[in-house]
Protein backbone atom coordinates (compact mmCIF):
# COMPACT_ATOMS: atom_id res chain seq x y z
CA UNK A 1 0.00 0.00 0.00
CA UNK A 2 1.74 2.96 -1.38
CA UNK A 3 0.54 5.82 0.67
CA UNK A 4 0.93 3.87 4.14
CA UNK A 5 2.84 6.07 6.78
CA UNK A 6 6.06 4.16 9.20
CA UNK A 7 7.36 5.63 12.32
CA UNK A 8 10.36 7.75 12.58
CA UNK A 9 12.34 4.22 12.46
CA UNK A 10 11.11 2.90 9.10
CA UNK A 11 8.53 0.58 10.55
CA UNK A 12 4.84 0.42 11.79
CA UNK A 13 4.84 1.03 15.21
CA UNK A 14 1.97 -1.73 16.08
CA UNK A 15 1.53 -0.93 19.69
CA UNK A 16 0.94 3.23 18.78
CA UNK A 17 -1.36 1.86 16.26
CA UNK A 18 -3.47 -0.68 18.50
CA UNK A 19 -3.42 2.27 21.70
CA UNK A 20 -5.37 4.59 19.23
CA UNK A 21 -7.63 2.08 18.30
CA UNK A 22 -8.39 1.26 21.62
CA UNK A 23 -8.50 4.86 22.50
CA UNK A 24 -11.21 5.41 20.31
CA UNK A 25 -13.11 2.75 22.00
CA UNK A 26 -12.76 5.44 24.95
CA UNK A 27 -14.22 7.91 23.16
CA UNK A 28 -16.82 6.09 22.09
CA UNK A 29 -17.86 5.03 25.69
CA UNK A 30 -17.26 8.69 26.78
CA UNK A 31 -17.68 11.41 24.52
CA UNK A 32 -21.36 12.49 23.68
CA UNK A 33 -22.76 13.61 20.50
CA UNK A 34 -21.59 16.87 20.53
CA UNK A 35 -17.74 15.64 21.85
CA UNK A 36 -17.75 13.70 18.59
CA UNK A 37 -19.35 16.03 16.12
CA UNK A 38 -16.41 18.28 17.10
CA UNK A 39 -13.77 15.90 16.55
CA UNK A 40 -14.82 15.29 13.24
CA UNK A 41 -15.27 18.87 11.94
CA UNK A 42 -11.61 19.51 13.72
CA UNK A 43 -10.14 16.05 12.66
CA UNK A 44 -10.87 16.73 8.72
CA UNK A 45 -13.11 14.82 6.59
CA UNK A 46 -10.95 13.13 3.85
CA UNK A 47 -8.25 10.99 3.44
CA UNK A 48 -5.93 10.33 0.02
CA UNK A 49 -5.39 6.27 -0.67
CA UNK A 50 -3.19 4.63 -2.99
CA UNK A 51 -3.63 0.42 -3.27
CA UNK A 52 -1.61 -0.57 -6.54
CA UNK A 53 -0.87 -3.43 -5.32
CA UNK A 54 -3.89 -4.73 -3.49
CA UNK A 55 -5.79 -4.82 -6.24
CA UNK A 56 -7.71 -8.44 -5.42
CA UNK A 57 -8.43 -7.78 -1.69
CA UNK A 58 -10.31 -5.75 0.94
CA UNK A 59 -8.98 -3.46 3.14
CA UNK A 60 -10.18 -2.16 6.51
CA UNK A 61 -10.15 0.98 7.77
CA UNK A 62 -9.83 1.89 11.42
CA UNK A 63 -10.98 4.61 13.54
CA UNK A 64 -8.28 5.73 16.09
CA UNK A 65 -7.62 8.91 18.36
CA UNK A 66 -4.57 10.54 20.37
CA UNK A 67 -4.04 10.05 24.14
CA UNK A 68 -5.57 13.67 24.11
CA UNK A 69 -9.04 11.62 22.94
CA UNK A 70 -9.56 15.05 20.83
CA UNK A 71 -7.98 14.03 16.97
CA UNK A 72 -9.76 11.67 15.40
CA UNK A 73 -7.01 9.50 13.19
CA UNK A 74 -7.27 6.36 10.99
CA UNK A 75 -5.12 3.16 10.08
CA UNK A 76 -5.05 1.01 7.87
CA UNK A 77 -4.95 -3.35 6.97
CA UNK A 78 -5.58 -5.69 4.48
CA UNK A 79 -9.18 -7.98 5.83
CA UNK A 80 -7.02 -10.86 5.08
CA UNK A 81 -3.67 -9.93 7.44
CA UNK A 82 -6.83 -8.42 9.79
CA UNK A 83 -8.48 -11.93 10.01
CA UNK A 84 -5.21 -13.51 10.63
CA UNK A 85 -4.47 -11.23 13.63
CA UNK A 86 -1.01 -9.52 11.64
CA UNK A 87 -1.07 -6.49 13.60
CA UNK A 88 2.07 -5.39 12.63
CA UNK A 89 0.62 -4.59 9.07
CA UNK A 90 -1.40 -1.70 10.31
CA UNK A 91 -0.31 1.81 8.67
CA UNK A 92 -1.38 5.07 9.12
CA UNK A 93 -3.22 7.40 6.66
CA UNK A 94 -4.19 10.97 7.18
CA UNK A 95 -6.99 12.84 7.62
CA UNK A 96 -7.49 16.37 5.94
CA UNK A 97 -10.00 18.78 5.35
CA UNK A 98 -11.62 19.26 1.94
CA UNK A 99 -12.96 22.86 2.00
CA UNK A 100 -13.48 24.20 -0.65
CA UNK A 101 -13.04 20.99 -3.27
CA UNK A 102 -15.15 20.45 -6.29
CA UNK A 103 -16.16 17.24 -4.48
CA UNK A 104 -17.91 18.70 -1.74
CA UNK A 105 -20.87 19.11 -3.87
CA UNK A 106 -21.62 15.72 -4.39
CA UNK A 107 -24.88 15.41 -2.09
CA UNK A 108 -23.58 12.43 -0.07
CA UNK A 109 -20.16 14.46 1.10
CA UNK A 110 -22.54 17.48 2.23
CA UNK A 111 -24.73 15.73 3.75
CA UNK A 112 -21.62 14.95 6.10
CA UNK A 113 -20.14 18.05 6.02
CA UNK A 114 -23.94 19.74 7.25
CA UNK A 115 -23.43 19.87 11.24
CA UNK A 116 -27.20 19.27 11.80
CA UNK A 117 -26.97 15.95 9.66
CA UNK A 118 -23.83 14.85 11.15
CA UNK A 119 -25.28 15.49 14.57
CA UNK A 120 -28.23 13.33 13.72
CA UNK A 121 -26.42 10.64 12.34
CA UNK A 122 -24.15 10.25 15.21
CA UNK A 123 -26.89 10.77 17.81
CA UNK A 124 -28.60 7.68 15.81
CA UNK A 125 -25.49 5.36 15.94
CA UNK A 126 -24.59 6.19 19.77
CA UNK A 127 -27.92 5.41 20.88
CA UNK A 128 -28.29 1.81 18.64
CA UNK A 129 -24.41 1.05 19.91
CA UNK A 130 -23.57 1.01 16.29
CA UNK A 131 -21.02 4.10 16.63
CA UNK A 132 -18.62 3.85 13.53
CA UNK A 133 -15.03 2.04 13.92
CA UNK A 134 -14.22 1.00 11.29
CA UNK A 135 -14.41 0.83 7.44
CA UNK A 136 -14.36 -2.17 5.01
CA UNK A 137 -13.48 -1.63 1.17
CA UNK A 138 -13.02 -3.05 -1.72
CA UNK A 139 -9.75 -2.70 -2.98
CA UNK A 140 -10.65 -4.20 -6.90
CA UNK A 141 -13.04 -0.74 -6.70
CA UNK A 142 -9.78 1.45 -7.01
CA UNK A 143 -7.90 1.82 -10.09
CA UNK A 144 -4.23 0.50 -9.49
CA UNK A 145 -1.43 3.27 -9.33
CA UNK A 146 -4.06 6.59 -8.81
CA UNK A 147 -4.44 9.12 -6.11
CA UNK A 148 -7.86 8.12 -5.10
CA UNK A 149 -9.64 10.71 -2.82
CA UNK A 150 -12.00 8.68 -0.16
CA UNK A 151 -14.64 11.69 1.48
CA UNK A 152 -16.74 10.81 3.99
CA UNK A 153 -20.60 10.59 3.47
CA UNK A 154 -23.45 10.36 4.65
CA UNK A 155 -26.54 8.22 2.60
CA UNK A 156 -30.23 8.44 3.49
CA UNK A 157 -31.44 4.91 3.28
CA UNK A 158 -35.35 3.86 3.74
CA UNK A 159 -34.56 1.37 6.60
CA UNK A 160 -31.36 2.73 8.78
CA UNK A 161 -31.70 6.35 8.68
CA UNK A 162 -28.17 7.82 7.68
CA UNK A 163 -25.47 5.76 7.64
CA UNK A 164 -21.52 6.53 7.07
CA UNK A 165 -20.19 5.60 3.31
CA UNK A 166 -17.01 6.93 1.34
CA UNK A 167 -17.36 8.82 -1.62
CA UNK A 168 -14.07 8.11 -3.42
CA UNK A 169 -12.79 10.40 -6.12
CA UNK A 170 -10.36 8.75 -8.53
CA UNK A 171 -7.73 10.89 -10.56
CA UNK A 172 -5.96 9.97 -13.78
CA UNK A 173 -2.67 10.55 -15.23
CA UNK A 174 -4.41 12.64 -17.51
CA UNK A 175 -6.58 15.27 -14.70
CA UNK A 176 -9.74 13.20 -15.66
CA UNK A 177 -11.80 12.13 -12.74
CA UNK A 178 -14.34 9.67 -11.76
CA UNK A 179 -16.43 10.00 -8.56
CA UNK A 180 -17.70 6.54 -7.27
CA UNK A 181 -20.34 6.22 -4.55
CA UNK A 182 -21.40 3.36 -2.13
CA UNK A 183 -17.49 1.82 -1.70
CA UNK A 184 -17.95 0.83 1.69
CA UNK A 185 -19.71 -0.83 4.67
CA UNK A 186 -19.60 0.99 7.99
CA UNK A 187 -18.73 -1.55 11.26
CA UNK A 188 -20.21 -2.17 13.42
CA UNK A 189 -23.10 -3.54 12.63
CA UNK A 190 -21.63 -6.99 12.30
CA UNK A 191 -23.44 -9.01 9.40
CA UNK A 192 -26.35 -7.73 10.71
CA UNK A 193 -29.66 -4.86 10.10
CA UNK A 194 -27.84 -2.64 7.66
CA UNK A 195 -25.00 -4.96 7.10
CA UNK A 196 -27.36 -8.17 7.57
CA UNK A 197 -25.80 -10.20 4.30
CA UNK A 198 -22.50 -8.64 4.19
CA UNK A 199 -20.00 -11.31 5.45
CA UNK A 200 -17.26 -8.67 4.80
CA UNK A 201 -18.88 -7.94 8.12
CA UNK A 202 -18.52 -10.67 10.04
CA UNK A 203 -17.19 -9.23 13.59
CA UNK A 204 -14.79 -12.71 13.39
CA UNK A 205 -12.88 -10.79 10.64
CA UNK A 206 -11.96 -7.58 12.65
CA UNK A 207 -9.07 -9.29 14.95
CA UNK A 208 -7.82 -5.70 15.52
CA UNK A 209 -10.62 -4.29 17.34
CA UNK A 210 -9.99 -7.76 19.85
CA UNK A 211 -6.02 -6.70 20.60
């Protein structure tokens, strides 16, 4: 994975990586609606992602957050080192703010980036325990060797109310873009309600969120 940050010594640092997992478990268990809509607007709302070569495989995304509980950060695995408990695989990828970008006009991105939709969204998720953690994608959904531009969103659906998605914007050698909706499955839930026949979803798969 191309765009996947080491420590200062040239290699993942698993145990920062698991503590800001785990520390976003704290906020989760903590923080209220309001705690976490902050952290988001502060934290940034996109992230740039580069998988030439894991082109046949998903990938899952993690929620994290500094010992401060106030930055919301994210890291990165393939599901298949996930499911075999390879920790030490986990990168970093970072979070920045995409203000003023074309993008934000797709409906989906501003429905995340209104407050008052945000706000609901999040107030829906703490109070059905289904507060986001992590992400799964596809990685065959992302052109090999492009910049590809992963916003979060929020779709309405008929059943669940709002729930989180990435709206990922691919660029080509040549400027051209492509802007490609519905790439991934928010966790939890776990195979289950809005996830109920996504075995992508299975909690079995997500050894990280067990270290």
């Amino acid at each position: 994975m191309a765009n996947v940050t080491p420590n200062s010594k040239g290699k993942i640092s698993v145990l920062d990586e698991l503590d800001a997992i785990k520390n976003w478990k704290t906020v989760i268990e903590t923080k209220g609606v309001d705690d976490l809509n902050k952290m988001f607007t502060n934290s940034g709302n996109y992230f740039s992602l580069n998988l030439d070569n894991a082109q046949s495989c998903k990938v899952h995304i993690y929620f994290g957050c500094d010992e401060q509980l106030v930055n919301v950060q994210l890291y990165i695995i393939l599901a298949n080192y996930d499911e075999k408990g390879l920790d030490e695989l986990l990168g970093t990828v970072t979070l920045k703010s995409s203000v003023g970008k074309l993008e934000t006009l797709q409906e989906e991105i501003k429905t995340w980036n209104t407050e008052s939709k945000r706000k609901e969204w999040l107030k829906q998720v703490c109070d059905t325990g289904n507060m986001l953690q992590a992400f799964v994608i596809d990685a065959t959904d992302f052109m090999p060797g492009h910049t590809n531009e992963c916003h979060f969103a929020l779709k309405e659906t008929s059943t669940y109310g709002l729930q989180a998605d990435l709206v990922v914007v691919n660029t080509q050698a040549n400027g051209s873009r492509s802007i490609l909706k519905d790439m991934a499955r928010p966790v939890p839930p776990y195979n289950n309600g809005y996830n109920k026949g996504y075995p992508s979803t299975d909690k079995a798969n997500f050894r990280v969120l067990k270290s």
